[in-house]
Protein backbone atom coordinates (compact mmCIF):
# COMPACT_ATOMS: atom_id res chain seq x y z
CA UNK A 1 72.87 -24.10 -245.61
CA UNK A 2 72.69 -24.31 -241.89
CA UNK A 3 70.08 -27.04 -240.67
CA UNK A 4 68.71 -24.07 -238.03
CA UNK A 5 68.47 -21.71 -240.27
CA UNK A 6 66.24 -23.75 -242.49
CA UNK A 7 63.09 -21.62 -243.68
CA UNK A 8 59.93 -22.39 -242.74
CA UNK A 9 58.73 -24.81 -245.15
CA UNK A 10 62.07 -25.93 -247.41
CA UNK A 11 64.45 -28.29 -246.58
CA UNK A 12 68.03 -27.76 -246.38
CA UNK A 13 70.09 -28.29 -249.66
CA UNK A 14 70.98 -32.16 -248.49
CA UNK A 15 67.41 -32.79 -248.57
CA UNK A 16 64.82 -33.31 -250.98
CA UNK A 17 62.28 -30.58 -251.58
CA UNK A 18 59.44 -33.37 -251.59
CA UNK A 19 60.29 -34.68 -248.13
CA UNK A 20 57.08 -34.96 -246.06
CA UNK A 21 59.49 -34.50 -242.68
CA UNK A 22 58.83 -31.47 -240.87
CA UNK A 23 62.25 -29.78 -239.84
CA UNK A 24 63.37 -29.26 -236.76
CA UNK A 25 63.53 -26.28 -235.25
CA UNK A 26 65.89 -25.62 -232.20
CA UNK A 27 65.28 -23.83 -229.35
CA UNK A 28 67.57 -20.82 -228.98
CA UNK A 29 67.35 -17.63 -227.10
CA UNK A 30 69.96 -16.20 -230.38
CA UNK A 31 70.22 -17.04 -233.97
CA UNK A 32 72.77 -19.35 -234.51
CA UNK A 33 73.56 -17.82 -237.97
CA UNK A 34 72.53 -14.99 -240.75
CA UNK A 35 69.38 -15.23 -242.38
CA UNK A 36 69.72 -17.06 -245.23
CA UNK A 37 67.86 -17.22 -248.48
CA UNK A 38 67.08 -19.93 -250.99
CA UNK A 39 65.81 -19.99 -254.49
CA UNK A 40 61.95 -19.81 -254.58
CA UNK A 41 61.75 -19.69 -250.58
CA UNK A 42 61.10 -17.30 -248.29
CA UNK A 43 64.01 -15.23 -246.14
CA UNK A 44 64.53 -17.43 -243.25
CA UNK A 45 63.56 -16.22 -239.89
CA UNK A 46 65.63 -16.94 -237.05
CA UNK A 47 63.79 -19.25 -234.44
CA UNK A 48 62.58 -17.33 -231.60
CA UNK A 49 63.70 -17.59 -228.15
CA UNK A 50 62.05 -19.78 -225.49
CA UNK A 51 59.95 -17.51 -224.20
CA UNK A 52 58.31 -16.36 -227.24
CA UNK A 53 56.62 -20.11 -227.11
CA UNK A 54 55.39 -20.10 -223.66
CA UNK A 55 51.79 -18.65 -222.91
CA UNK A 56 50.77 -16.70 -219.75
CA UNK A 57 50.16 -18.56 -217.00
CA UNK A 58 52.65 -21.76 -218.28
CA UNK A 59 56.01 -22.65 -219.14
CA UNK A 60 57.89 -25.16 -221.06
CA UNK A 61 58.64 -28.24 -219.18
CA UNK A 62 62.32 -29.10 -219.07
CA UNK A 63 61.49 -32.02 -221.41
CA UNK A 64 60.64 -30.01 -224.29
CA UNK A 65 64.28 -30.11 -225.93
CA UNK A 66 62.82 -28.49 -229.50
CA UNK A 67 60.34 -27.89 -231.95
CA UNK A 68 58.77 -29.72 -235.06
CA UNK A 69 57.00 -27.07 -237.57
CA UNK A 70 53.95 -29.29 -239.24
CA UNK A 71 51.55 -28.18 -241.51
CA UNK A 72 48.87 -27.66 -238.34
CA UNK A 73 51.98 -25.67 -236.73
CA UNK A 74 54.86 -26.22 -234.14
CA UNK A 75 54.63 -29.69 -231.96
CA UNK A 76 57.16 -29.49 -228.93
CA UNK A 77 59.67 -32.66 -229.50
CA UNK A 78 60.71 -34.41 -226.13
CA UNK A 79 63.42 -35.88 -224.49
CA UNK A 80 62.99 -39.45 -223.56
CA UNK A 81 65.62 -39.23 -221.14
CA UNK A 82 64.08 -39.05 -217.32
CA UNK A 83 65.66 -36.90 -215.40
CA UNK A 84 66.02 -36.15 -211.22
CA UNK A 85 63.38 -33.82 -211.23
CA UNK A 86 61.41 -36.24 -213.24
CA UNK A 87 62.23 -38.99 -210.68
CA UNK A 88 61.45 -36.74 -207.68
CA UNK A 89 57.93 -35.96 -209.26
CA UNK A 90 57.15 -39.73 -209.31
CA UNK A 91 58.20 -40.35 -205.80
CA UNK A 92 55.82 -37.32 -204.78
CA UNK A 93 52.89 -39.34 -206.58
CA UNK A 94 53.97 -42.36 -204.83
CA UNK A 95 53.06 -40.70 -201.54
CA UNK A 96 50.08 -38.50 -203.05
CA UNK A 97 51.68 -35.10 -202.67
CA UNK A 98 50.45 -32.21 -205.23
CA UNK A 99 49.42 -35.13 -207.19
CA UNK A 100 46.53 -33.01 -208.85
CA UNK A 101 48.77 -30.51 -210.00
CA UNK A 102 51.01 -33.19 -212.01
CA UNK A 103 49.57 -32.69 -215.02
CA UNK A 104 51.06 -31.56 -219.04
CA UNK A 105 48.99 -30.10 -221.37
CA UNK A 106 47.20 -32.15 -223.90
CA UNK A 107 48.49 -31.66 -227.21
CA UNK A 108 50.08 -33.36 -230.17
CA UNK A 109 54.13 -34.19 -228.54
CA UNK A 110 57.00 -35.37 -230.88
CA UNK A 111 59.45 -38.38 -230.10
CA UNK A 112 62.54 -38.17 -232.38
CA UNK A 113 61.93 -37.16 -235.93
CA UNK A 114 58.54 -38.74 -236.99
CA UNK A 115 57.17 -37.51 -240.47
CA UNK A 116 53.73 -37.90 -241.67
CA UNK A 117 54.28 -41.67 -241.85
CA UNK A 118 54.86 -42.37 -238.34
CA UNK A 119 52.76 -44.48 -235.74
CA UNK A 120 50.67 -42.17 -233.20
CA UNK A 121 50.37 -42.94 -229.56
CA UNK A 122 47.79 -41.97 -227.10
CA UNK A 123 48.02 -41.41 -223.44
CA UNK A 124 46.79 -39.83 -220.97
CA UNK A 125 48.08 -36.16 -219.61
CA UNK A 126 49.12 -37.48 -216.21
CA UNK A 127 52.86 -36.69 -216.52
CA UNK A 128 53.82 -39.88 -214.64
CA UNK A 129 51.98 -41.95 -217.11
CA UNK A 130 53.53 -39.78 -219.44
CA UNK A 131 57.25 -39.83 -218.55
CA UNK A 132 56.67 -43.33 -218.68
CA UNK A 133 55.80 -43.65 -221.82
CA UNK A 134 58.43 -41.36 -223.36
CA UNK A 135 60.92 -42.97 -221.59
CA UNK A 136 60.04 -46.82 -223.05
CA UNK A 137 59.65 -45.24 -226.27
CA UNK A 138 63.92 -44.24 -226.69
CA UNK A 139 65.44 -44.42 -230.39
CA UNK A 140 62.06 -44.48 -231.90
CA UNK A 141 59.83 -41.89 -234.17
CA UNK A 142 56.70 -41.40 -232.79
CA UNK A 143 54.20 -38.95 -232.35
CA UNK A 144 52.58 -38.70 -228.67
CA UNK A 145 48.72 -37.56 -228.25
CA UNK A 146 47.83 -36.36 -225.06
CA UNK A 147 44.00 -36.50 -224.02
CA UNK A 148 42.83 -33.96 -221.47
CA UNK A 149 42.13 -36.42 -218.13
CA UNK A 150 42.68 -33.88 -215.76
CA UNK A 151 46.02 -35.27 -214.49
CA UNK A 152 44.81 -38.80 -214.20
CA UNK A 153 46.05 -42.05 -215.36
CA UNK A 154 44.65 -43.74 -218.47
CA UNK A 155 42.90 -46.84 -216.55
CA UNK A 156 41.25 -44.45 -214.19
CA UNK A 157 40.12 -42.20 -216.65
CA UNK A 158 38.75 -44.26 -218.96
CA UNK A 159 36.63 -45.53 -215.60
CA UNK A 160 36.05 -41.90 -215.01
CA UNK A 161 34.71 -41.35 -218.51
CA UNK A 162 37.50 -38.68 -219.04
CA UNK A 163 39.52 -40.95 -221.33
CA UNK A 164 37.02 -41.35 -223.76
CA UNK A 165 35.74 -41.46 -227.21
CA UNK A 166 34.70 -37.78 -227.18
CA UNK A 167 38.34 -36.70 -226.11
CA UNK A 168 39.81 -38.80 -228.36
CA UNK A 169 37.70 -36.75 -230.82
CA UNK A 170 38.19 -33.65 -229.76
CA UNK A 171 41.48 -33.94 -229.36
CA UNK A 172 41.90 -35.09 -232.89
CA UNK A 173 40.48 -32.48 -234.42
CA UNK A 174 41.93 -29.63 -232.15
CA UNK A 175 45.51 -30.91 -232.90
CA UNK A 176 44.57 -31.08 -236.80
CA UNK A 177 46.37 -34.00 -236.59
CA UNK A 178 44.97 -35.38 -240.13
CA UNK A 179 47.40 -32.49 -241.68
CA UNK A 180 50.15 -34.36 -239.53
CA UNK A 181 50.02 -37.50 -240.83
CA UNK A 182 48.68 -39.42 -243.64
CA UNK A 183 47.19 -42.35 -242.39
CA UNK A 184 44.85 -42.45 -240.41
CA UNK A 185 45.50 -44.75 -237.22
CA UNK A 186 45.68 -44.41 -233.47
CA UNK A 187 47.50 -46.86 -231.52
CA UNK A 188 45.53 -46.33 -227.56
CA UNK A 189 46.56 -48.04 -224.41
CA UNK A 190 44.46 -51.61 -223.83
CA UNK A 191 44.07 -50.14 -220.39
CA UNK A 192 41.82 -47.37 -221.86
CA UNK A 193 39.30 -50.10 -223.82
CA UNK A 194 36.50 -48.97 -221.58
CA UNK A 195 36.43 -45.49 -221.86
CA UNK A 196 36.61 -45.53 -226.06
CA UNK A 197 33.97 -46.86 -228.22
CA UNK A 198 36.51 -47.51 -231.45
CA UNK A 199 33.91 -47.08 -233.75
CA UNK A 200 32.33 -43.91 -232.85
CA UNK A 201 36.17 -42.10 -232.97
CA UNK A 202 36.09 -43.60 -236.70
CA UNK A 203 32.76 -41.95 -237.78
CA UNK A 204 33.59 -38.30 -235.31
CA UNK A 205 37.16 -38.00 -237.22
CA UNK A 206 37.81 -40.51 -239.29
CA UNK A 207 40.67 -42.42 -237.45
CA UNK A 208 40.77 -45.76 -236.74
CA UNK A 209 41.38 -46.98 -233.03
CA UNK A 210 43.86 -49.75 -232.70
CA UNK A 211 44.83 -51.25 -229.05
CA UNK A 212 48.23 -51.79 -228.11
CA UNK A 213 50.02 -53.73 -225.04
CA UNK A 214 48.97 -53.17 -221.42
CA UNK A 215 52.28 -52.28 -220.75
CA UNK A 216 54.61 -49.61 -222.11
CA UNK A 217 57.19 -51.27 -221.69
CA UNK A 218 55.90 -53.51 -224.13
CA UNK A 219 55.76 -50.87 -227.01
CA UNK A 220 58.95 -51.21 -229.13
CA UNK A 221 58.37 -55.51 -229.34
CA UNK A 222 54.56 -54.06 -230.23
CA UNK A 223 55.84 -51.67 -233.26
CA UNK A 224 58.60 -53.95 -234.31
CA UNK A 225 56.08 -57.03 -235.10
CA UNK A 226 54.15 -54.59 -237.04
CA UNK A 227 51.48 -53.34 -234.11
CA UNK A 228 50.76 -57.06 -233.43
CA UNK A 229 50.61 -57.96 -229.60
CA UNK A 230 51.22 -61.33 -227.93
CA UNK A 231 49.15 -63.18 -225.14
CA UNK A 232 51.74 -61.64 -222.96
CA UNK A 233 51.19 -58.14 -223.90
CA UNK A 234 47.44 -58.25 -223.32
CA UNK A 235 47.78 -59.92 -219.86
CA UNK A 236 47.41 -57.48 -216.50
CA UNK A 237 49.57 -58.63 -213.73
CA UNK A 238 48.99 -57.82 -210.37
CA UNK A 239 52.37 -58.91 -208.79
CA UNK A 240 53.36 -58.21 -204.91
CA UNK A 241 55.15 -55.18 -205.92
CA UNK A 242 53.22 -54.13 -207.85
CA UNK A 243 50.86 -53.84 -205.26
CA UNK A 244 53.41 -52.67 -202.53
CA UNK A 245 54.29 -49.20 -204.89
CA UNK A 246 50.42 -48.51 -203.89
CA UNK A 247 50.54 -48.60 -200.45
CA UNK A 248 52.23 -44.99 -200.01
CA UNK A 249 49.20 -43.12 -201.16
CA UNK A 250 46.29 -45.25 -199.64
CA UNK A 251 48.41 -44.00 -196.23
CA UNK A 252 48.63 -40.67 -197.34
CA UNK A 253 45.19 -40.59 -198.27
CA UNK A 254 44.30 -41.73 -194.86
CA UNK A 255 46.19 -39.53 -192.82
CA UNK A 256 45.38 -36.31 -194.79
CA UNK A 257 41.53 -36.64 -194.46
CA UNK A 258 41.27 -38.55 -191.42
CA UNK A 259 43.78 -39.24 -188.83
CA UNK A 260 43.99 -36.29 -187.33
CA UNK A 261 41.03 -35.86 -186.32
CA UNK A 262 40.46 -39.14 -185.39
CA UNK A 263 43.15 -38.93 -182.88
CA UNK A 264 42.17 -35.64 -181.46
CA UNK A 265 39.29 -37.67 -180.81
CA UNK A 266 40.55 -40.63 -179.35
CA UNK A 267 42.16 -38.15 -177.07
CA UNK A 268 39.02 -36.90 -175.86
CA UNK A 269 36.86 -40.01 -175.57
CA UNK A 270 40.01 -41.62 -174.06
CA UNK A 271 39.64 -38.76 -170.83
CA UNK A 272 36.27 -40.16 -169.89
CA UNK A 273 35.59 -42.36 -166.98
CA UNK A 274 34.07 -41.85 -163.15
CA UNK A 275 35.68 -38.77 -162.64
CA UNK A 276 34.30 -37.22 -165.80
CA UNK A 277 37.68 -36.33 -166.99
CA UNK A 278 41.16 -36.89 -166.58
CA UNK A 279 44.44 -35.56 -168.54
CA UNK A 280 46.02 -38.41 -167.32
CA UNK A 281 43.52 -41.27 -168.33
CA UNK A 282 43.63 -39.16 -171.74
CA UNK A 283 46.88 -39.26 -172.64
CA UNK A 284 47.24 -43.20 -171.26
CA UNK A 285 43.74 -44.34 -173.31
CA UNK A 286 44.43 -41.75 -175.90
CA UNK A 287 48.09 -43.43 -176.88
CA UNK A 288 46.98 -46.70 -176.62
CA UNK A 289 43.56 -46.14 -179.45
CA UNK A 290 46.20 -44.39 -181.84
CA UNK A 291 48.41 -47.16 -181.60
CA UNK A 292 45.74 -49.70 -182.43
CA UNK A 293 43.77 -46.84 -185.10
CA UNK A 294 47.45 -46.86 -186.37
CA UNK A 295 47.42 -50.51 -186.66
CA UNK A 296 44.07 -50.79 -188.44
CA UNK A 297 45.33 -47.86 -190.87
CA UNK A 298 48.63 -50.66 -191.42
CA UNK A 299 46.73 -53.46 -191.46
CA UNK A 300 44.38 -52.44 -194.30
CA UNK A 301 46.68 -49.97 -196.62
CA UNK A 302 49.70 -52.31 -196.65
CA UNK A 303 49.62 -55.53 -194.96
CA UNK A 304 46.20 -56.20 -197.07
CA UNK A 305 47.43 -54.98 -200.74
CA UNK A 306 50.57 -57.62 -199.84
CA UNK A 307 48.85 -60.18 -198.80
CA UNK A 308 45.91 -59.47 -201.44
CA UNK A 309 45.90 -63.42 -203.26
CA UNK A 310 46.50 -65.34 -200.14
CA UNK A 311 43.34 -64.00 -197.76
CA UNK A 312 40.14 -66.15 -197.60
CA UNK A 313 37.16 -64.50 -199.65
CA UNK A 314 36.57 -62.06 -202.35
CA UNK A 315 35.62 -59.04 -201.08
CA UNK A 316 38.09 -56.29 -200.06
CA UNK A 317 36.56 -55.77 -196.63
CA UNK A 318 36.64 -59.51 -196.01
CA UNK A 319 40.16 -59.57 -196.14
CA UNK A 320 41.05 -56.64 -194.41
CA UNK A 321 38.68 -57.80 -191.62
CA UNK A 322 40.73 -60.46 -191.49
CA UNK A 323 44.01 -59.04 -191.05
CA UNK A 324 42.99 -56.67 -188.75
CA UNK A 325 41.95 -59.20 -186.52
CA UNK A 326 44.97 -60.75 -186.20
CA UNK A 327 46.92 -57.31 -185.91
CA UNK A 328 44.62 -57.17 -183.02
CA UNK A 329 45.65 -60.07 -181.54
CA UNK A 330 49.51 -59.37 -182.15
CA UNK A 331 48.47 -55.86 -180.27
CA UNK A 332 47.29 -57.34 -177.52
CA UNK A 333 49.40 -60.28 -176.91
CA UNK A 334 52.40 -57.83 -177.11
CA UNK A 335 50.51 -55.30 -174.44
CA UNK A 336 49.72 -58.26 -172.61
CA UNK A 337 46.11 -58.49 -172.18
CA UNK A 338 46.24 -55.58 -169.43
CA UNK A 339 43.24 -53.57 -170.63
CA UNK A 340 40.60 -56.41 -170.17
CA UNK A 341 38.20 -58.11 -171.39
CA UNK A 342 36.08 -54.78 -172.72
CA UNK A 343 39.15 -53.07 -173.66
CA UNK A 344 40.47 -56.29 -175.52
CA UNK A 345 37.44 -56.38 -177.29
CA UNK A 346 37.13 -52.74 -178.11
CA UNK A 347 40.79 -53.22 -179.59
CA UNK A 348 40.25 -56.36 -181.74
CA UNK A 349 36.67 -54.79 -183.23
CA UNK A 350 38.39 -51.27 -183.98
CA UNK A 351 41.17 -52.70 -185.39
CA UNK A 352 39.26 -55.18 -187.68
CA UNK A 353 36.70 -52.61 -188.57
CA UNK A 354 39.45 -49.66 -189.69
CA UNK A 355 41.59 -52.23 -191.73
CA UNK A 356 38.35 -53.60 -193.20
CA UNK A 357 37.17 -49.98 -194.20
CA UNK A 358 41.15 -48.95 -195.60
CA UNK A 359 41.40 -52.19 -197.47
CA UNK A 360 37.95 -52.09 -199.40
CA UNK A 361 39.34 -48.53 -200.56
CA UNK A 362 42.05 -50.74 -202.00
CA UNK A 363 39.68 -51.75 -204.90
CA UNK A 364 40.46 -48.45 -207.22
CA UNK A 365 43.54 -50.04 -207.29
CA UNK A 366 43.62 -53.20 -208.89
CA UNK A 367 42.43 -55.12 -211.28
CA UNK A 368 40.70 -57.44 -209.59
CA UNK A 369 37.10 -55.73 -209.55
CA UNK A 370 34.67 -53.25 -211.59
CA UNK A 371 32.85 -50.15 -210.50
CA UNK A 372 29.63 -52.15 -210.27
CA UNK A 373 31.44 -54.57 -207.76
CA UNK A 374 33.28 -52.07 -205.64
CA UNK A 375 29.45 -50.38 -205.37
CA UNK A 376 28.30 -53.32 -204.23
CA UNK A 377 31.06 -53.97 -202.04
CA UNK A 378 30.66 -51.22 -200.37
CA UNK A 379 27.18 -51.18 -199.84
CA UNK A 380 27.04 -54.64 -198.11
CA UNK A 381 30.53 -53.62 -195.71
CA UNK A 382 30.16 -50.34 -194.63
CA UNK A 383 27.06 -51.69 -191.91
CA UNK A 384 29.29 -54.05 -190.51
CA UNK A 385 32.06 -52.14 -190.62
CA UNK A 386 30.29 -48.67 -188.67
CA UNK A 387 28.57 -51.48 -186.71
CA UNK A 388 31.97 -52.58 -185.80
CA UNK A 389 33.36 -49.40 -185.01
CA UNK A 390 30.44 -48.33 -182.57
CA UNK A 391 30.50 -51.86 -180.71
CA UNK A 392 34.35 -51.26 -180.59
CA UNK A 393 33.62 -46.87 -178.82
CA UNK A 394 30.74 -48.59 -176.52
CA UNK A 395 33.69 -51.53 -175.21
CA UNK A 396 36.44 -48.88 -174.90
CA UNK A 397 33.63 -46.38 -172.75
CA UNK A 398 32.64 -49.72 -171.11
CA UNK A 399 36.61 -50.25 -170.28
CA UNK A 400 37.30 -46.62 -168.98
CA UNK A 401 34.26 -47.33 -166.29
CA UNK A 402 35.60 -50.75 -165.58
């Protein structure tokens, strides 16, 4: 018998009938072969085409290569392989664009051939996080739960509360994943700790929560010890580039909400002087406040995050005041001092005070602080820093009637 022509619950003649493996069913817009019939099964129905399986208002990532049939239904299998598209989509996150649309559905997902047996995997339904993980996860059998975070990654949902022991739950129960497999064990992310209370998922559906590596990478040495982790495994690094990868969307972030009209501003304000207002003094004043808002924006999105261990101080702000300061000074040693003493000092406090506000925004990012310590990081720095920024307007008007 043909392996896709299999009927729906009995295995092809080279297997055994008691085989808890669900079969594989191909994707194929025609049947590869007559129905077929076997002994004391059913007629076997030809598997329908691709868009029999889609729903309105989705379609079937490229990804999806095929279909398991369980005993709780079909579960799409995936391809581990990343692709160009895939590797186009994670560029487009590195620089924030349509990020909130970059999303799967949650779901039970299929890696390879896993049977009721096999280790299950949560993560997150932020397809980045997810490509990742299918992609460290080659040659194995697996079986992939997604959680419903709303296209966000596992550390910064389980701050957000959306990774959590209620979706775990949920999730659990909507996949009737218990029918899947026969144990009953979840192997989560360490990065998604905070979010899941491991023994409240045991009483709501009886699974037990085990915590795997930080890393995915990290996975297959993970399942090969027998889901033990080393020292390793549970440490979070925070290395330069892994800081640098970050830097694209703090910018982007930036100049979406912000820059614009902070220039169109700077335009304005930079007109003003004894004769009211002049194009002229606008577009000279206006150029030279973008170039040192554009500095500030630098100063605290990138040259910060770099920098990060090697800056005096704990807080965020701290050290992108004190980077901004010295962009400052490079600014105005390169312009050479020619906009005075209230315009030098209008340049070296806006400078200072935009990196320090970018670079406190930093803190999502690592790992360095919790949400009670960016709260209170921000609550002490954003006086001085709009304290900053209004001594740095009244120095620049002071300049303009200089």
């Amino acid at each position: 018998m043909s392996e896709c022509c299999t009927p729906n619950g009995c295995a092809p003649e080279s297997r055994s009938r008691e085989s808890s493996a669900p079969v594989v069913l191909q994707m194929a817009a025609e049947p590869c072969c007559e129905p077929q019939q076997t002994p004391g099964c059913e007629p076997c129905t030809p598997m329908p085409a691709p868009s029999s399986r889609e729903k309105p208002g989705y379609q079937l990532w490229p990804f999806v290569a095929g279909w398991l049939e369980t005993a709780a239904g079909p579960v799409p299998q995936v391809r581990t392989q990343v692709d160009r598209a895939d590797m186009l989509g994670r560029w487009q996150m590195r620089w924030g664009l349509g990020r909130d649309r970059y999303r799967i559905a949650p779901g039970l997902y299929a890696v390879g051939n896993p049977n009721a047996d096999t280790e299950v995997l949560v993560t997150a339904n932020y397809k980045m996080t997810f490509d990742d993980l299918r992609a460290q996860v080659a040659g194995h059998n697996l079986w992939i739960l997604v959680l419903e975070t709303h296209g966000i990654n596992v550390w910064c949902a389980a701050g957000k509360g959306t990774f959590g022991t209620e979706e775990v739950v949920r999730r659990v129960q909507a996949t009737g994943l218990d029918r899947v497999v026969s144990h009953r064990r979840l192997i989560l992310p360490q990065l998604g700790a905070p979010g899941v209370a491991a023994h409240e998922v045991k009483k709501g559906c009886g699974f037990s929560v085990l915590y795997g590596p930080v890393r995915a990478a990290d996975l297959p040495a993970f399942l090969a010890a027998g889901r033990k982790t080393t020292p390793a495994m549970r440490r979070v690094t925070f290395t330069m580039t892994e800081r640098l990868v970050l830097t694209p969307v703090e910018l982007m972030m930036f100049w979406k909400k912000q820059t614009l009209w902070i220039l169109l501003g700077l335009f304005v304000f930079g007109g003003l002087g004894p004769g009211l207002f002049s194009f002229g003094a606008a577009w000279q004043r206006g150029w030279a406040g973008a170039s040192a808002g554009a500095v500030g924006l630098f100063a605290g999105a990138v040259a910060t995050p770099v920098l990060l261990p090697w800056l005096p101080g704990r807080m965020f702000a701290l050290k992108g005041a004190v980077v901004g300061a010295a962009a400052g000074l490079v600014l105005l040693l390169l312009g050479g001092f020619a906009t005075g003493v209230w315009g030098a000092a209008a340049t070296l406090l806006g400078v200072g005070a935009a990196a320090s506000f970018v670079a406190m925004n930093f803190t999502g990012a690592s790992p360095y602080t919790s949400p009670s310590g960016v709260e209170t990081e921000m609550r002490r720095s954003l006086p001085f820093q709009v304290g900053g920024g209004v001594l740095a307007a009244l120095s620049w008007f002071i300049a303009a009637f200089g």
